[in-house]
C-alpha atoms as a PDB file:
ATOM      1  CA  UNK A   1       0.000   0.000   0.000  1.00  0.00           C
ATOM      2  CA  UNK A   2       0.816   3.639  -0.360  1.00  0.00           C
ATOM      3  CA  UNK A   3       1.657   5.825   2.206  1.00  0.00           C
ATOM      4  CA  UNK A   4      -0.346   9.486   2.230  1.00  0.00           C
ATOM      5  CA  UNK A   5       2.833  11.279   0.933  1.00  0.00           C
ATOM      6  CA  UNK A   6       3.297   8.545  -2.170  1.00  0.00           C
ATOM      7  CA  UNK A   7      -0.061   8.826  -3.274  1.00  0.00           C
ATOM      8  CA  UNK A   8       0.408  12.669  -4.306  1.00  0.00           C
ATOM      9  CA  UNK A   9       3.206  10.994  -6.625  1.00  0.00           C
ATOM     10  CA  UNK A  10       3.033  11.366 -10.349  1.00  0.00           C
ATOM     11  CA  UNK A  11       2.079   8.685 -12.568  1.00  0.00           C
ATOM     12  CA  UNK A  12       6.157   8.412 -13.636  1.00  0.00           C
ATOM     13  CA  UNK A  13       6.688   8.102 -10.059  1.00  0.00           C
ATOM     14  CA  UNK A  14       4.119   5.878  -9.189  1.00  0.00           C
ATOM     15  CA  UNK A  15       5.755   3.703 -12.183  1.00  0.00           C
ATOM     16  CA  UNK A  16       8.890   3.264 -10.395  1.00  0.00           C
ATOM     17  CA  UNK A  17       7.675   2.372  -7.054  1.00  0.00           C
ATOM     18  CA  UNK A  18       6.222  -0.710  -8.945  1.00  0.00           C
ATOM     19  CA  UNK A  19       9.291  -1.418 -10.438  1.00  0.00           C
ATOM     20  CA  UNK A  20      11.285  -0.923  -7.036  1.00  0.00           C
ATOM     21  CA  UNK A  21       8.693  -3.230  -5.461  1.00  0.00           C
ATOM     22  CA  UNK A  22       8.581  -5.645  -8.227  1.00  0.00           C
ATOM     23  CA  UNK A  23      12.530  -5.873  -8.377  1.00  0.00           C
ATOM     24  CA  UNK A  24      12.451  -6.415  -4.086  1.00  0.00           C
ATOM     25  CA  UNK A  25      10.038  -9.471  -4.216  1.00  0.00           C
ATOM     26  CA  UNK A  26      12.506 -10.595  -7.048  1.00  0.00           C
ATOM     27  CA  UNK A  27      15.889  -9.858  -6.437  1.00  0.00           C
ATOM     28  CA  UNK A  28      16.712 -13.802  -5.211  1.00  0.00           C
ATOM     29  CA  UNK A  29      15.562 -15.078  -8.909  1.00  0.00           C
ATOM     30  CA  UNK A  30      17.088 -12.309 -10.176  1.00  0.00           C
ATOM     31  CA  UNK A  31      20.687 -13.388  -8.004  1.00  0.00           C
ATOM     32  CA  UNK A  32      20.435 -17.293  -9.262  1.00  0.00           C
ATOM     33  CA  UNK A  33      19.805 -16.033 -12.904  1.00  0.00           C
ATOM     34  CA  UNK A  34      22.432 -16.096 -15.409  1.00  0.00           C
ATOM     35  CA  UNK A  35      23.231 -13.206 -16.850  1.00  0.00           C
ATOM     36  CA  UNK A  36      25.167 -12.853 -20.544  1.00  0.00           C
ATOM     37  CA  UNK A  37      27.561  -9.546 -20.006  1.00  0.00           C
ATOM     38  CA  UNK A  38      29.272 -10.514 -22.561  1.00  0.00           C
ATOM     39  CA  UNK A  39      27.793  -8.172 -25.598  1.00  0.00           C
ATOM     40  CA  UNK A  40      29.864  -9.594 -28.664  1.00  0.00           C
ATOM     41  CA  UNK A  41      28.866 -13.297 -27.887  1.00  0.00           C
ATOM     42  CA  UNK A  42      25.679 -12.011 -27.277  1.00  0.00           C
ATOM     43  CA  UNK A  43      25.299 -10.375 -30.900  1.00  0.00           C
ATOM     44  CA  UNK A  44      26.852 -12.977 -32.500  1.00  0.00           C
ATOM     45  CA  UNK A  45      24.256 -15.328 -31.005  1.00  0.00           C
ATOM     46  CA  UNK A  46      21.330 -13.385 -31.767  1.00  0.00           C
ATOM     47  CA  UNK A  47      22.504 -13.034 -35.764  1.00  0.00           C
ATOM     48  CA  UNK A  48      23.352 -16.868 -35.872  1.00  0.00           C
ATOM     49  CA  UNK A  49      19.655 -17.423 -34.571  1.00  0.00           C
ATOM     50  CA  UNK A  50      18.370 -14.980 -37.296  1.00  0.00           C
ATOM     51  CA  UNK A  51      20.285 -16.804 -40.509  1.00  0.00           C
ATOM     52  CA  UNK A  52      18.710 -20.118 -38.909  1.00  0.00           C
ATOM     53  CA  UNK A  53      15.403 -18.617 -38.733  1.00  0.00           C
ATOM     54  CA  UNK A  54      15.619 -17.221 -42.474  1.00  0.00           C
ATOM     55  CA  UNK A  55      17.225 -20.620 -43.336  1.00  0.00           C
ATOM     56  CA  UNK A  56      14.442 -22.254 -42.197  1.00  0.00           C
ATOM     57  CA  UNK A  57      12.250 -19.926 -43.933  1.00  0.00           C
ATOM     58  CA  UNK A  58      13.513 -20.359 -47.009  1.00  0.00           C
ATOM     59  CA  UNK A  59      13.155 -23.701 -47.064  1.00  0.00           C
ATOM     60  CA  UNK A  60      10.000 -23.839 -45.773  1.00  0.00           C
ATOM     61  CA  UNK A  61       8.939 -22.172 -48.518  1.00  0.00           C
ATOM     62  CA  UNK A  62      11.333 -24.381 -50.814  1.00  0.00           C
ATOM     63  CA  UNK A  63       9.144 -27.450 -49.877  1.00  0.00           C
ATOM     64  CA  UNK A  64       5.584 -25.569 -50.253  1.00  0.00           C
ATOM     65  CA  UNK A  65       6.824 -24.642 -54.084  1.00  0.00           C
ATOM     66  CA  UNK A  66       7.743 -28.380 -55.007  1.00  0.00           C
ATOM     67  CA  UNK A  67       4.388 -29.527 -52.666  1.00  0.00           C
ATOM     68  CA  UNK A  68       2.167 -27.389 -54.747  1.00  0.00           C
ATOM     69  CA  UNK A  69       4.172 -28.459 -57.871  1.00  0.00           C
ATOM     70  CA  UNK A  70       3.518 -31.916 -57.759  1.00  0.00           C
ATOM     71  CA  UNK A  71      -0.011 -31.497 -56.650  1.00  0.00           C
ATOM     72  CA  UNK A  72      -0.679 -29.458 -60.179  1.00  0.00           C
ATOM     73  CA  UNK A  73       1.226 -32.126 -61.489  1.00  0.00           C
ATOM     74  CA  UNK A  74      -1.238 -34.814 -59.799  1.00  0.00           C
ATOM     75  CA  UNK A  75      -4.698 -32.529 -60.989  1.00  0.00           C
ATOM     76  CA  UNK A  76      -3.710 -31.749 -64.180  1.00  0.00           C
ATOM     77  CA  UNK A  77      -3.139 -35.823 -65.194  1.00  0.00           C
ATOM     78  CA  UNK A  78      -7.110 -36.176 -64.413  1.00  0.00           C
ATOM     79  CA  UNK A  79      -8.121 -33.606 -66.157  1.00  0.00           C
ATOM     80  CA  UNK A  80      -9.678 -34.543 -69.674  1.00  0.00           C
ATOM     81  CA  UNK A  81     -10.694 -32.179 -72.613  1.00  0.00           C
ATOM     82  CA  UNK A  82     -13.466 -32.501 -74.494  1.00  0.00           C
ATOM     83  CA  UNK A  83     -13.124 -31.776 -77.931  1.00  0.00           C
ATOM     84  CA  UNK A  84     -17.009 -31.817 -79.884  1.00  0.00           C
ATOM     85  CA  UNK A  85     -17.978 -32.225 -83.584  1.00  0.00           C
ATOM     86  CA  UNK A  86     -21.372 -31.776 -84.967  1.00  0.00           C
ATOM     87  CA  UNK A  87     -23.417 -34.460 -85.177  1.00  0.00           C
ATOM     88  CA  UNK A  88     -21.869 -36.396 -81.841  1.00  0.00           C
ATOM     89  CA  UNK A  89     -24.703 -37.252 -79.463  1.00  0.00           C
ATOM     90  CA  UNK A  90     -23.665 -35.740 -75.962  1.00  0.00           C
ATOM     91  CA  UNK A  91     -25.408 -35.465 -72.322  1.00  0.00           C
ATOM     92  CA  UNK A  92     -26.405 -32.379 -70.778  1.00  0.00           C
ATOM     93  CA  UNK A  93     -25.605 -31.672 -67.267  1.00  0.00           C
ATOM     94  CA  UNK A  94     -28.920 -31.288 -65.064  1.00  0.00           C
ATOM     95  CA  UNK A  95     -27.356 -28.752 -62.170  1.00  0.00           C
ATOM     96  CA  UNK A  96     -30.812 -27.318 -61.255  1.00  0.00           C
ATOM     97  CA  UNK A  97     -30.662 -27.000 -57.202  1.00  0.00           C
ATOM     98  CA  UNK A  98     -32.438 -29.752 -55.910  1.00  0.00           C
ATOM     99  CA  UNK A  99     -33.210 -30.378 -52.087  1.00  0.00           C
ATOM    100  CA  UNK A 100     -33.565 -33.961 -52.231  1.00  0.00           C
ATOM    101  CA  UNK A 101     -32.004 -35.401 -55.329  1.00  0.00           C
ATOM    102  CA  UNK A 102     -32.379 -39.209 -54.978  1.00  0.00           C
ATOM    103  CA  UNK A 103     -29.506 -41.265 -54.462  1.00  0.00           C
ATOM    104  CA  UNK A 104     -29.692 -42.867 -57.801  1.00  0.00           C
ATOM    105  CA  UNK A 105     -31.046 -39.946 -60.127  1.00  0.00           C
ATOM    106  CA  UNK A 106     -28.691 -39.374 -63.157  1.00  0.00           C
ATOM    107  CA  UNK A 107     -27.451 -35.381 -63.101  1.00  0.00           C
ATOM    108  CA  UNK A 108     -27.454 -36.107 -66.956  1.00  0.00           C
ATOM    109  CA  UNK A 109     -30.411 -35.347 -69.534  1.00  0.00           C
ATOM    110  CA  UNK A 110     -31.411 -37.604 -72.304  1.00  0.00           C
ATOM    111  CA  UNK A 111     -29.074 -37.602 -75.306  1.00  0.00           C
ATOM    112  CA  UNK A 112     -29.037 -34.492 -77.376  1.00  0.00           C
ATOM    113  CA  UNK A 113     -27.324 -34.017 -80.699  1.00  0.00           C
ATOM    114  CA  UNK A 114     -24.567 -31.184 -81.012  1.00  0.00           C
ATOM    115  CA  UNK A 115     -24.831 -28.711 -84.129  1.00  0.00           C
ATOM    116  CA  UNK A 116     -22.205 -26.562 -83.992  1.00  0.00           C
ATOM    117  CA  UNK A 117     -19.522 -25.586 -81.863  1.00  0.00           C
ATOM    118  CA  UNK A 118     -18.138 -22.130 -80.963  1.00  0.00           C
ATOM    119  CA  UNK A 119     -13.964 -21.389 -80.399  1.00  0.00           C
ATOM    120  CA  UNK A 120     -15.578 -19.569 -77.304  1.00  0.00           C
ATOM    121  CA  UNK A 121     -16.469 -22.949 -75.458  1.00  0.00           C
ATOM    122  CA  UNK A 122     -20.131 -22.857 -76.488  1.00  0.00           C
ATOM    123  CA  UNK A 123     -22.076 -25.415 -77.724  1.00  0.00           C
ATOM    124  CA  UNK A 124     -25.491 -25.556 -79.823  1.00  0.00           C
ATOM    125  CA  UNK A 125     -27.318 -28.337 -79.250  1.00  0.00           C
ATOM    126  CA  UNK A 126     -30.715 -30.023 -80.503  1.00  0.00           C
ATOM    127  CA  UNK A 127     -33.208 -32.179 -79.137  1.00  0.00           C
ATOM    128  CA  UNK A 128     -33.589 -35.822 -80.083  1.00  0.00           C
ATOM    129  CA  UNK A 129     -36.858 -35.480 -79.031  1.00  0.00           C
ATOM    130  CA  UNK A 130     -38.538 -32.207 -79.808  1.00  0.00           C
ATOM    131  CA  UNK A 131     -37.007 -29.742 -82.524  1.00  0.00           C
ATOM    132  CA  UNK A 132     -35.821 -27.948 -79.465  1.00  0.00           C
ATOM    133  CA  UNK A 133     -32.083 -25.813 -80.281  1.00  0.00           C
ATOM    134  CA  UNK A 134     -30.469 -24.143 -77.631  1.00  0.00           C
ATOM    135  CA  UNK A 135     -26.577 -23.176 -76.957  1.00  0.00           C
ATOM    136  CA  UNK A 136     -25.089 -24.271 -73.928  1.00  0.00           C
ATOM    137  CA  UNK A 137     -21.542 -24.125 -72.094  1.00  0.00           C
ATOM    138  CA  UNK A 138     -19.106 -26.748 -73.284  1.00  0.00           C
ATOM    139  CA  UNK A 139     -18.337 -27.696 -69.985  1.00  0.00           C
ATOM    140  CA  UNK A 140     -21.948 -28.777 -69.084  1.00  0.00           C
ATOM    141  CA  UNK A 141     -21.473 -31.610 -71.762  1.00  0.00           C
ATOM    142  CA  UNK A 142     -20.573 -35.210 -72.001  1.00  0.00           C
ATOM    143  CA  UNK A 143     -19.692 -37.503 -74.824  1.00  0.00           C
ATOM    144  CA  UNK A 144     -23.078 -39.992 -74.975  1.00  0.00           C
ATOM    145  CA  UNK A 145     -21.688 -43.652 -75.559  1.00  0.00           C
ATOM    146  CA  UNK A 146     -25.140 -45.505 -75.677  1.00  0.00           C
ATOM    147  CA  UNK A 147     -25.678 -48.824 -77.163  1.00  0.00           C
ATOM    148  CA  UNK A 148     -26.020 -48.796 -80.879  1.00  0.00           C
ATOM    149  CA  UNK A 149     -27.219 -52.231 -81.335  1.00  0.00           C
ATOM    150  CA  UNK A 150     -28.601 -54.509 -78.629  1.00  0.00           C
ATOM    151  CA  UNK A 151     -26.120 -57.272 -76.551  1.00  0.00           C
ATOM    152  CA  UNK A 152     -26.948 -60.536 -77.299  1.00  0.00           C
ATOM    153  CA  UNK A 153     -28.528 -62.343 -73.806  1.00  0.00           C
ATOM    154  CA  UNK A 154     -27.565 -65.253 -72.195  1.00  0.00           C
ATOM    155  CA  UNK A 155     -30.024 -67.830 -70.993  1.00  0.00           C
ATOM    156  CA  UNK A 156     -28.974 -70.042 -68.180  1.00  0.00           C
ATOM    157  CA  UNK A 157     -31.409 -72.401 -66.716  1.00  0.00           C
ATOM    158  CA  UNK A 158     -30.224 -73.540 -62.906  1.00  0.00           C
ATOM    159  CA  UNK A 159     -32.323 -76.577 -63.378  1.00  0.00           C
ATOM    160  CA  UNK A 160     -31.310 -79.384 -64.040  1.00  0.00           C
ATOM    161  CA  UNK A 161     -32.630 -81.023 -67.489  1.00  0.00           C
END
């Protein structure tokens, strides 16, 4: 606590009263501390830790650049383009928000027949079914690789004859 004449003190002086106090309580740490006096060691120190730290850094960095690399690497083997020609029967993406889908609902439309093709990505596209022409975005398309002629079926009869 203060005594009547210390609390008239400024707040500078009120400052180091704490510190006085603070370094009383702590003056036997403070005596079983090391201290480093030595102010050359004590640079040299300091810059070693600083080229380690930018060392590690750097190579830090190093590994991100050959992570994200071989990750591009990794993406860009999956990635297929899809070249179109007219008259090539294609799918149309259905991506109309739907709350509750179905678990086995095709996100594809019925098979639609591709008229022409833009250099800008865009495709024109007709209906199979209806006379129905509309362009759409390349990207919203699939290659359609329905049967053309029926399989041939099988008949096994687990009887015996």
């Amino acid at each position: 606590m203060l005594s009547g004449a210390q609390l008239n003190y400024t707040v500078t002086e009120n400052e180091m009263l704490a510190v006085m106090f603070a370094f009383d309580k702590f003056i036997s740490y403070l005596i079983g501390s090391k201290l480093n006096l030595d102010i050359e060691a004590a640079g040299t120190t300091r810059i070693t830790e600083l080229h380690e730290l930018d060392e590690f850094r750097y190579l830090a960095f190093e590994s991100t650049r050959l992570y994200k690399e071989r990750m591009k690497r990794l993406h860009d083997q999956n990635i297929v383009e899809r070249h179109f020609n007219p008259g090539d029967m294609v799918l149309l993406s259905n991506s109309r928000l739907r709350l509750f889908p179905g678990k086995l609902k095709s996100l594809w439309s019925s098979p639609f027949r591709v008229v022409e093709v833009f250099p800008s990505g865009a495709v024109k596209i007709a209906s199979e079914k209806d006379s129905h022409i509309f362009r759409v975005n390349g990207q919203r398309l699939k290659l359609y690789v329905g049967m053309s002629e029926p399989k041939e079926v099988l008949e096994i009869h687990l009887t015996e004859p």
